[in-house]
Protein backbone atom coordinates (compact mmCIF):
# COMPACT_ATOMS: atom_id res chain seq x y z
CA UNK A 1 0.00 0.00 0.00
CA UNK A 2 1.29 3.32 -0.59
CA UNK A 3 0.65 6.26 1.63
CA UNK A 4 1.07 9.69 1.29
CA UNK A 5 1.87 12.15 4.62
CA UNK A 6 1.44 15.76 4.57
CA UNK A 7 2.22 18.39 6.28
CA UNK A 8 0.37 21.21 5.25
CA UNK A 9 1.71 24.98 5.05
CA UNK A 10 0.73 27.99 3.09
CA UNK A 11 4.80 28.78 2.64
CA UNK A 12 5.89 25.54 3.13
CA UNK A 13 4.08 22.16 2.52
CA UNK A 14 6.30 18.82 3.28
CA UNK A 15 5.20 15.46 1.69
CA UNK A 16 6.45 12.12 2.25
CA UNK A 17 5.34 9.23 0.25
CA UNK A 18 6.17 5.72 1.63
CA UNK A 19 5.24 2.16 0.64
CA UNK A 20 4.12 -0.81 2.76
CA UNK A 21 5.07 -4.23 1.37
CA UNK A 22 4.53 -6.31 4.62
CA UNK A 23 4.46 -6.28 8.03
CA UNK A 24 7.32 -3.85 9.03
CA UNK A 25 9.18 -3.55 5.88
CA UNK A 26 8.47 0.04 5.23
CA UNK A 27 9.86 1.96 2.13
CA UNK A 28 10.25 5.78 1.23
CA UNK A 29 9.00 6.46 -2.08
CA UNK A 30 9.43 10.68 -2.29
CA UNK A 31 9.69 13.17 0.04
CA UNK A 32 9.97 16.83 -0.47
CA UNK A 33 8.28 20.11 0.22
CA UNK A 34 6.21 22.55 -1.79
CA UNK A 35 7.42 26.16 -1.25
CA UNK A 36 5.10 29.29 -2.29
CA UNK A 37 5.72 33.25 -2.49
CA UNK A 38 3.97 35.45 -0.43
CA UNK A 39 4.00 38.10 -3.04
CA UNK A 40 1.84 35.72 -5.34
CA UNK A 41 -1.47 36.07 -3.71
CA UNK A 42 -3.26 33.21 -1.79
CA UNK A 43 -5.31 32.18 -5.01
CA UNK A 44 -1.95 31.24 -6.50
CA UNK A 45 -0.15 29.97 -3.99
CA UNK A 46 -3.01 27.45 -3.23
CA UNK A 47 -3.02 26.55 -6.92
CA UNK A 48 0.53 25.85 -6.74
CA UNK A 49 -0.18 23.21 -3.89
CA UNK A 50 -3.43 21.65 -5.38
CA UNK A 51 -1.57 21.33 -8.66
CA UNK A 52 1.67 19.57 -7.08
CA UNK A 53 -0.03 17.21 -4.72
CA UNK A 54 -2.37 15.88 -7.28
CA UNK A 55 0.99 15.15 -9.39
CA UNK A 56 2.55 13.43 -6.68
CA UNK A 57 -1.14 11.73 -5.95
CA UNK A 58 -1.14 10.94 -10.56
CA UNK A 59 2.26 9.41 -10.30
CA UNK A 60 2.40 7.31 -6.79
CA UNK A 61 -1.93 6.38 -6.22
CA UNK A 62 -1.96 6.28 -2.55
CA UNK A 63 -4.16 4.33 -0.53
CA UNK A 64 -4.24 6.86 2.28
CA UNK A 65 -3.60 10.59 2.55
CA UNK A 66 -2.86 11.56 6.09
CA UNK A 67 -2.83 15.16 7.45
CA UNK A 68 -2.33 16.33 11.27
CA UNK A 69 -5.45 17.48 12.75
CA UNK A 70 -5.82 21.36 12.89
CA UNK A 71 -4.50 22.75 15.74
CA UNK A 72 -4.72 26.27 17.09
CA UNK A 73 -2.78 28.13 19.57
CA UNK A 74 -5.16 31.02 20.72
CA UNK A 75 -2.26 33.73 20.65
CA UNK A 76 -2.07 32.36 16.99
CA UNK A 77 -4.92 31.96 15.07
CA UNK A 78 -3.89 33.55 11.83
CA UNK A 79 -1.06 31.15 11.44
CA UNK A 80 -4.02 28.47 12.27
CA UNK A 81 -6.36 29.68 9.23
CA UNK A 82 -3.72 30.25 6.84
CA UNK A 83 -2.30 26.40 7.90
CA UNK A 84 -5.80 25.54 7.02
CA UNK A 85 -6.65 27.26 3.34
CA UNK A 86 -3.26 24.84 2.57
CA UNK A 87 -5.47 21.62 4.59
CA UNK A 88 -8.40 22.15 2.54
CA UNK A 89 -6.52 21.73 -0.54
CA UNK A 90 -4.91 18.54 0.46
CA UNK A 91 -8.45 17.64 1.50
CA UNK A 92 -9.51 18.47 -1.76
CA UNK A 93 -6.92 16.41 -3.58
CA UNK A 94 -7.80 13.41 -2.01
CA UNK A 95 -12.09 13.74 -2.04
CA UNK A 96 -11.69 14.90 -5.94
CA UNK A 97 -9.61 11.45 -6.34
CA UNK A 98 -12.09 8.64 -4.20
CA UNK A 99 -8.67 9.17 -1.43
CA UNK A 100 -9.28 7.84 2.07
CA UNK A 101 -8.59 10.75 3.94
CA UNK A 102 -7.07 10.39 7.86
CA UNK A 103 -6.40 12.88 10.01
CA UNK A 104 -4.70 12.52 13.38
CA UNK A 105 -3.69 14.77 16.68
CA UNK A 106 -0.47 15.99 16.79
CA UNK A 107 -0.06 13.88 20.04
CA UNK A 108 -0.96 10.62 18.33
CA UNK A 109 1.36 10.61 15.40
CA UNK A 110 4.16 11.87 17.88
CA UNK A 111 3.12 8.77 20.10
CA UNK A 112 3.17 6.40 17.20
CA UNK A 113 6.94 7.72 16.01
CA UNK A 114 8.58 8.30 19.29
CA UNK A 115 6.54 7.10 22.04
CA UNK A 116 6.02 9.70 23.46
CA UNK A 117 3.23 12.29 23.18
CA UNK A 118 4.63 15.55 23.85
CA UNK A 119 7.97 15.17 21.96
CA UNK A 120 10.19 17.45 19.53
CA UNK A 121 10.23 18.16 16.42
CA UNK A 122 13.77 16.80 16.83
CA UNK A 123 13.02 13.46 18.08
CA UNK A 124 10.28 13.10 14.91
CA UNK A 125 12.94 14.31 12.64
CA UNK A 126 15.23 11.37 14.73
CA UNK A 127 13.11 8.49 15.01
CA UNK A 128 11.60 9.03 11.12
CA UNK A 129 15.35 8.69 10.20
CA UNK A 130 15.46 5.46 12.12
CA UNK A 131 12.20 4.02 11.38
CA UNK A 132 12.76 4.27 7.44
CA UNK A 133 16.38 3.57 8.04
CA UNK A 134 17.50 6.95 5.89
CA UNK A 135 21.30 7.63 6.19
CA UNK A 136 20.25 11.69 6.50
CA UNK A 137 17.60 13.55 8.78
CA UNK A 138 14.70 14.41 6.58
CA UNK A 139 15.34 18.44 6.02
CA UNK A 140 13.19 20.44 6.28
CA UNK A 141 11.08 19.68 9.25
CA UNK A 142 8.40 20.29 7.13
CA UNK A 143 9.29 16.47 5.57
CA UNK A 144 10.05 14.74 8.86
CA UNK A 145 6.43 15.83 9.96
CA UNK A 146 5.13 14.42 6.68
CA UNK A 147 7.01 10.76 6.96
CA UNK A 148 5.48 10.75 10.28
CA UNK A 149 1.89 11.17 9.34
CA UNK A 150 2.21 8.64 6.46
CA UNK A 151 4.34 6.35 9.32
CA UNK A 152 1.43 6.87 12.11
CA UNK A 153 -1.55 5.78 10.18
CA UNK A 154 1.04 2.28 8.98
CA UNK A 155 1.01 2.01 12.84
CA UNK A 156 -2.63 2.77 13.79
CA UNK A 157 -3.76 1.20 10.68
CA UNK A 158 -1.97 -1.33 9.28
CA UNK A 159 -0.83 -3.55 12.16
């Protein structure tokens, strides 16, 4: 099964595409991040996200697209909305393609990679290295955070 992870951002998105070929052999497909310009406007900047994850969704046909819950910090809620225009996009993506859709607390997919609810984004960007056995962190965080969506619902789902 292949499953895509996303981490969605209005200036930075981070993807992570991994395969599942059996019980704990685990294998990373792509992983990258889709940058955008302020200066375009928020019509083209979500176009520029719609338009590259239904290329990466053409090319690999995941199973799953997983996306962190919303989250918002009430001395933040700007950065909240904004996070979620770039959400609805990726939820977009996969309804427009018959994608299941999964989306998980924060504290559950850091659970499921570390073991530990509350931990950094270090320790994801550790323990995602480890888990897909990658000889390299995934940079930027943005990516880590991606692998370990796509690595949480292999662990919630898939065992």
């Amino acid at each position: 099964m292949i499953i895509l992870g996303i981490d969605p951002g209005l200036n930075i998105t981070g993807y992570g595409v991994i395969e599942v070929r059996a019980p704990r052999r685990i294998k990373l497909k792509e992983a990258g991040v889709i940058r955008t310009k302020p200066k375009d406007g928020i019509s083209a900047r979500l176009e520029k996200i719609y338009s590259n994850i239904s290329d990466i969704v053409r090319e690999y046909k995941p199973g799953a697209i997983v996306l962190e819950k919303l989250y918002s910090h009430y001395k933040h809620p700007v950065t909240s909305i904004l996070m979620g225009h770039a959400r609805g996009v990726a939820c977009l993506v996969a309804g427009s393609s018959g994608i299941k859709l999964i989306s998980y607390p924060s504290t559950k997919i850091k659970k499921a990679v570390t073991g530990h609810g509350r931990a950094s984004k270090m320790q994801i960007q550790g323990m995602v290295k480890e888990l897909l056995g990658l000889k390299n962190k995934p940079e930027p965080m943005d990516v880590a955070d991606a692998l370990a969506c796509a690595l949480t619902y292999v662990n919630a789902e898939l065992r």
